[in-house]
Protein backbone atom coordinates (compact mmCIF):
# COMPACT_ATOMS: atom_id res chain seq x y z
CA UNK A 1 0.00 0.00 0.00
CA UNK A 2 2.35 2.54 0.27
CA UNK A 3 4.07 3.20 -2.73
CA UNK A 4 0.10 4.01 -4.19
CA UNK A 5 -0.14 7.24 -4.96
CA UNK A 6 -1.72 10.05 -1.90
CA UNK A 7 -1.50 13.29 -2.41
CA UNK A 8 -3.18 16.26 -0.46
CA UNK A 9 -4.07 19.70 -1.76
CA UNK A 10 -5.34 22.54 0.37
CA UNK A 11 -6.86 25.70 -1.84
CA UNK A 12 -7.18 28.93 0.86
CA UNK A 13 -7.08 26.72 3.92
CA UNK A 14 -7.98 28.45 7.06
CA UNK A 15 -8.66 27.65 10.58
CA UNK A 16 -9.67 30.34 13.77
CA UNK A 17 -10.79 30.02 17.28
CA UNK A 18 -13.05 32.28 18.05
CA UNK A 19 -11.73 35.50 16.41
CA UNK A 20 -8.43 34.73 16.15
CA UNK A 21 -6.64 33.30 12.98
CA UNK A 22 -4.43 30.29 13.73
CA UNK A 23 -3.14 30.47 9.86
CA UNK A 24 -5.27 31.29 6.53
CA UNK A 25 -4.32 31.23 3.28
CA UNK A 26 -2.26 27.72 2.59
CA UNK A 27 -2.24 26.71 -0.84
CA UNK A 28 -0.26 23.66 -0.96
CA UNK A 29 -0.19 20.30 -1.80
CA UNK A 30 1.72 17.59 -0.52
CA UNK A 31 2.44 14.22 -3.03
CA UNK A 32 2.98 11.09 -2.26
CA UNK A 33 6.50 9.65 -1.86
CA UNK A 34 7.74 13.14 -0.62
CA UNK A 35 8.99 13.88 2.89
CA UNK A 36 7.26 17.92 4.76
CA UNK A 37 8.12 19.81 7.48
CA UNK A 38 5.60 21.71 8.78
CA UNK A 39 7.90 24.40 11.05
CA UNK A 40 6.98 27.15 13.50
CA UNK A 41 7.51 27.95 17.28
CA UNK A 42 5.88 26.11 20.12
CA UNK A 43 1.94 27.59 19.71
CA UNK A 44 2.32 28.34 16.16
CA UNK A 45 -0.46 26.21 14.75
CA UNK A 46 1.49 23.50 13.51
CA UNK A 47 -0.65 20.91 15.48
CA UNK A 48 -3.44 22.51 14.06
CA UNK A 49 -2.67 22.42 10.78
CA UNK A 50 -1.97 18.67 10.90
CA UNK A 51 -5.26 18.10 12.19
CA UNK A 52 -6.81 19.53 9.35
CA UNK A 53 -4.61 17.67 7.32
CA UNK A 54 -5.28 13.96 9.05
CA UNK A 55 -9.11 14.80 8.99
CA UNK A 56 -9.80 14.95 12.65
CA UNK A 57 -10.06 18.70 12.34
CA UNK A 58 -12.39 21.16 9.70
CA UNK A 59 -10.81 23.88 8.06
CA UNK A 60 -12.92 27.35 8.87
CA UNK A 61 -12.05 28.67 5.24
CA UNK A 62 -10.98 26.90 2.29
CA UNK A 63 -11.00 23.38 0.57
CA UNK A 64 -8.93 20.52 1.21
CA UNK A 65 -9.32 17.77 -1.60
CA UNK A 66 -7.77 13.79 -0.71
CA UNK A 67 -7.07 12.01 -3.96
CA UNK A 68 -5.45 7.87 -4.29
CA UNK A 69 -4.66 6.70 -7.14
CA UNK A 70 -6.57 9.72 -9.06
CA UNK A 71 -9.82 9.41 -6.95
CA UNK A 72 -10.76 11.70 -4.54
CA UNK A 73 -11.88 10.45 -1.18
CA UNK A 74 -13.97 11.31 1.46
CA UNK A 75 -12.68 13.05 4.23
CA UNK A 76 -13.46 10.16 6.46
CA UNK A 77 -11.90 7.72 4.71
CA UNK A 78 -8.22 9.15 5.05
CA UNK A 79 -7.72 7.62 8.73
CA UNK A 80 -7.53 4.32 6.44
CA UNK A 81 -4.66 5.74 4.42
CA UNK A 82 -2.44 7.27 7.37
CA UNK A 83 -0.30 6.56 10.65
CA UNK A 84 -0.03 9.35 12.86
CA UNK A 85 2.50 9.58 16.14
CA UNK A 86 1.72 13.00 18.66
CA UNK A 87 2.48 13.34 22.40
CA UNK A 88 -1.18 13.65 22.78
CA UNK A 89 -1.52 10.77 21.35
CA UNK A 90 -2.99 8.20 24.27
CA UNK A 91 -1.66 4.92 24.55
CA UNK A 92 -4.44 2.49 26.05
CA UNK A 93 -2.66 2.28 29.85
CA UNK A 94 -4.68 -0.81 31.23
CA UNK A 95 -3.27 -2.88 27.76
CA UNK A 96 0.28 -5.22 28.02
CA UNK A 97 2.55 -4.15 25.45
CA UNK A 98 1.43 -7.19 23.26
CA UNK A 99 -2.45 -6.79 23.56
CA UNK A 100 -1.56 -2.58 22.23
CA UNK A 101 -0.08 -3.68 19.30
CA UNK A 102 -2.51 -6.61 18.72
CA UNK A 103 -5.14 -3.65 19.19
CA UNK A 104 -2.99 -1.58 17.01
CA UNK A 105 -2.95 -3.66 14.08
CA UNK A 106 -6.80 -4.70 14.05
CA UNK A 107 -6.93 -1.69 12.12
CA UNK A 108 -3.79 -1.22 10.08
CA UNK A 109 -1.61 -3.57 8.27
CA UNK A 110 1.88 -4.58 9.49
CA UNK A 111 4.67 -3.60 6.94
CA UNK A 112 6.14 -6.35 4.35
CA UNK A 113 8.58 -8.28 6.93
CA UNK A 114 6.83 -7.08 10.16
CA UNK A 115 4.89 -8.59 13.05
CA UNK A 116 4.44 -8.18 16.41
CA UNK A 117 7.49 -9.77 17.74
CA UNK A 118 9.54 -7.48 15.29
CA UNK A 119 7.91 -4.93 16.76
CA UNK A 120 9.14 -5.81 20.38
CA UNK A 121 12.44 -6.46 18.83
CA UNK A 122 12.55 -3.21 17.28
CA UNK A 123 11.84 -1.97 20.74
CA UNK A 124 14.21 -3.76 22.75
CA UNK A 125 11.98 -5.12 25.05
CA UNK A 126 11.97 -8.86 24.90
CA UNK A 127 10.95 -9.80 28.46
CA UNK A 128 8.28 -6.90 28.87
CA UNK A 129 5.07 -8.09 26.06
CA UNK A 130 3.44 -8.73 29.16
CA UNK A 131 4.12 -5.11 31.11
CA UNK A 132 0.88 -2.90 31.34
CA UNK A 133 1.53 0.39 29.19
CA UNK A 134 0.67 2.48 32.79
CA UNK A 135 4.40 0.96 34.00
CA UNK A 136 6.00 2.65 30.85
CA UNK A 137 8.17 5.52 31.02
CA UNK A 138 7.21 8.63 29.18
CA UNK A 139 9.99 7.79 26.84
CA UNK A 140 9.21 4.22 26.48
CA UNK A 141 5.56 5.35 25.46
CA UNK A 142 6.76 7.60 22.93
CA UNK A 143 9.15 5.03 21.34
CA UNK A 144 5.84 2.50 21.31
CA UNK A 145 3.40 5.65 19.58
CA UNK A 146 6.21 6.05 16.88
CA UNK A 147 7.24 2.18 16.18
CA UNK A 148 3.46 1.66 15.83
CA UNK A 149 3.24 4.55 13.60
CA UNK A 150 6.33 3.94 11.46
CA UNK A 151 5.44 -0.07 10.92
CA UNK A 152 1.82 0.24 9.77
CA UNK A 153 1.69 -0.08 5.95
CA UNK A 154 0.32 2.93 5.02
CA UNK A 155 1.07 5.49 2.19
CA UNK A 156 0.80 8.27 4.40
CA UNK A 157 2.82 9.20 8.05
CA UNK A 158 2.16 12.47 9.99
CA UNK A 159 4.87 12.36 13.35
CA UNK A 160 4.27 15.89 15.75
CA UNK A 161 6.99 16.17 17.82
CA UNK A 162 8.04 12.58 17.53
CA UNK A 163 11.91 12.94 19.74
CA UNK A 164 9.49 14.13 22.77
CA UNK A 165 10.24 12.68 25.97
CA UNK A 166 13.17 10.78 23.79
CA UNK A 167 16.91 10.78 24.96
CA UNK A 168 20.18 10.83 22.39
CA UNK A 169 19.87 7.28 21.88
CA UNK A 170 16.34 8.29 21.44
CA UNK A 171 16.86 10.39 18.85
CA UNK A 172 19.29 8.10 17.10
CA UNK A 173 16.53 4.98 17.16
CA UNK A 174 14.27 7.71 15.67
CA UNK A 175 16.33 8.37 12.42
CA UNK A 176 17.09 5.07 12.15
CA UNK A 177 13.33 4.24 11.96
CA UNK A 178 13.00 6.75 9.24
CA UNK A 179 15.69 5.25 7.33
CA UNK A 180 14.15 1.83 7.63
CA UNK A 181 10.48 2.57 7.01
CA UNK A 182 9.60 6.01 6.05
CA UNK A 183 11.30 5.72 2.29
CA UNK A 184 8.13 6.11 -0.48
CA UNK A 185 5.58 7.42 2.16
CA UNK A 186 4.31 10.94 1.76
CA UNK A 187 6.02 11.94 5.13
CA UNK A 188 4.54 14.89 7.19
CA UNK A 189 7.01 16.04 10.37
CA UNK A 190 5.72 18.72 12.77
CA UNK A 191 8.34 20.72 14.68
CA UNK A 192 10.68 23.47 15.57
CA UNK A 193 14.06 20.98 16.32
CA UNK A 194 16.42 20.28 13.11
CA UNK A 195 16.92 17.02 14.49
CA UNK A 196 13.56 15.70 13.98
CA UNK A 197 12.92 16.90 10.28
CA UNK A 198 16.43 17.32 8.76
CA UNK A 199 15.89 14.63 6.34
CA UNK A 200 12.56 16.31 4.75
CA UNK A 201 12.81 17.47 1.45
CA UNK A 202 9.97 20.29 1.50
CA UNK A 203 9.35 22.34 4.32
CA UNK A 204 6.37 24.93 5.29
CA UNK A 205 6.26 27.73 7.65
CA UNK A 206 3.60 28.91 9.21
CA UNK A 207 4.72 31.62 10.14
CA UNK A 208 4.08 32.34 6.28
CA UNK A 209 0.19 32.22 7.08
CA UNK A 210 -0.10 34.34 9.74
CA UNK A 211 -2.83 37.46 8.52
């Protein structure tokens, strides 16, 4: 699934609360196979504008248009299409390590050469498919949100944030999983630290949509 081709375009996307303009104005599209940063300082919008870009938010102005394989989709059909890793993400506590990804992946596919024991490989934590999530560190949980993220077969990824609560060696099993698994996918990074989005080809501010 995820060399298909996704693309997004946004004509005169807008969003406000209340009064106040978050950004307005984004013409843009983003195509498959191509890596975005979406940049700006902490309270910029950039969480915002992802939302509007996975779905789970409306735009107040403008027209965003999802089209796979040269068919346009319903808006509520992209959630199919996409793997998305936030630190408001909620991981479900009361679940072992092996019954959230078994819950995971009842509604995504693993990636060619992945199951659920790669997946606790890939974390390092042989002994622990039986630890409840609530007994996870904060960086533990953020390494789980992005390894389920990054080994779902899906031609779209959206990451906010995704070194949060991470360490250097963090970091470093973070690029690595973008070596291994985010090659082909229409890649969306939010964030304000080099480190996260260096590798992205595209990158837009919005501080550019600010009116």
């Amino acid at each position: 699934m995820t060399n298909d081709n996704f693309s997004i375009k946004l004509s005169q996307i807008g969003r406000r609360f209340n009064r106040d303009w978050i950004f307005r104005g984004v013409d843009y599209t983003f195509s498959a196979g191509e890596s975005y940063a979406i940049l700006g300082s902490n309270g910029s919008g950039k969480s915002t504008l992802l939302a509007v870009l996975n779905g789970s938010l409306s735009p107040s102005t403008g027209t965003i248009k999802y089209f796979f394989e040269d068919k346009e989709l319903d808006v509520e059909q992209v959630f199919q299409y996409l793997s998305l890793a936030a630190p408001y993400l909620e991981l479900i506590e009361e679940f072992s390590l092996e019954e959230m990804i078994n819950f995971h992946f009842k509604f995504k596919t693993y990636k060619a050469g992945i199951d659920k024991a790669a997946i606790i490989d890939l974390l390092s934590l042989p002994g622990s498919s039986s630890k409840l999530i609530r007994y996870f560190s904060s960086g533990m949980k953020q390494r789980l949100k992005l390894a389920l993220a990054f080994c779902a077969d899906t031609p779209i990824l959206m990451l906010d944030e995704p070194t949060s609560n991470l360490d250097a060696q963090g970091v470093e099993w973070y690029l690595s999983l973008v070596q291994q698994f985010a090659k082909d996918r229409l890649t969306i990074v939010c964030s304000n630290q080099e480190h996260e989005y260096s590798f992205c080809t595209h990158q837009l501010n919005i501080a550019d949509y600010k009116k």
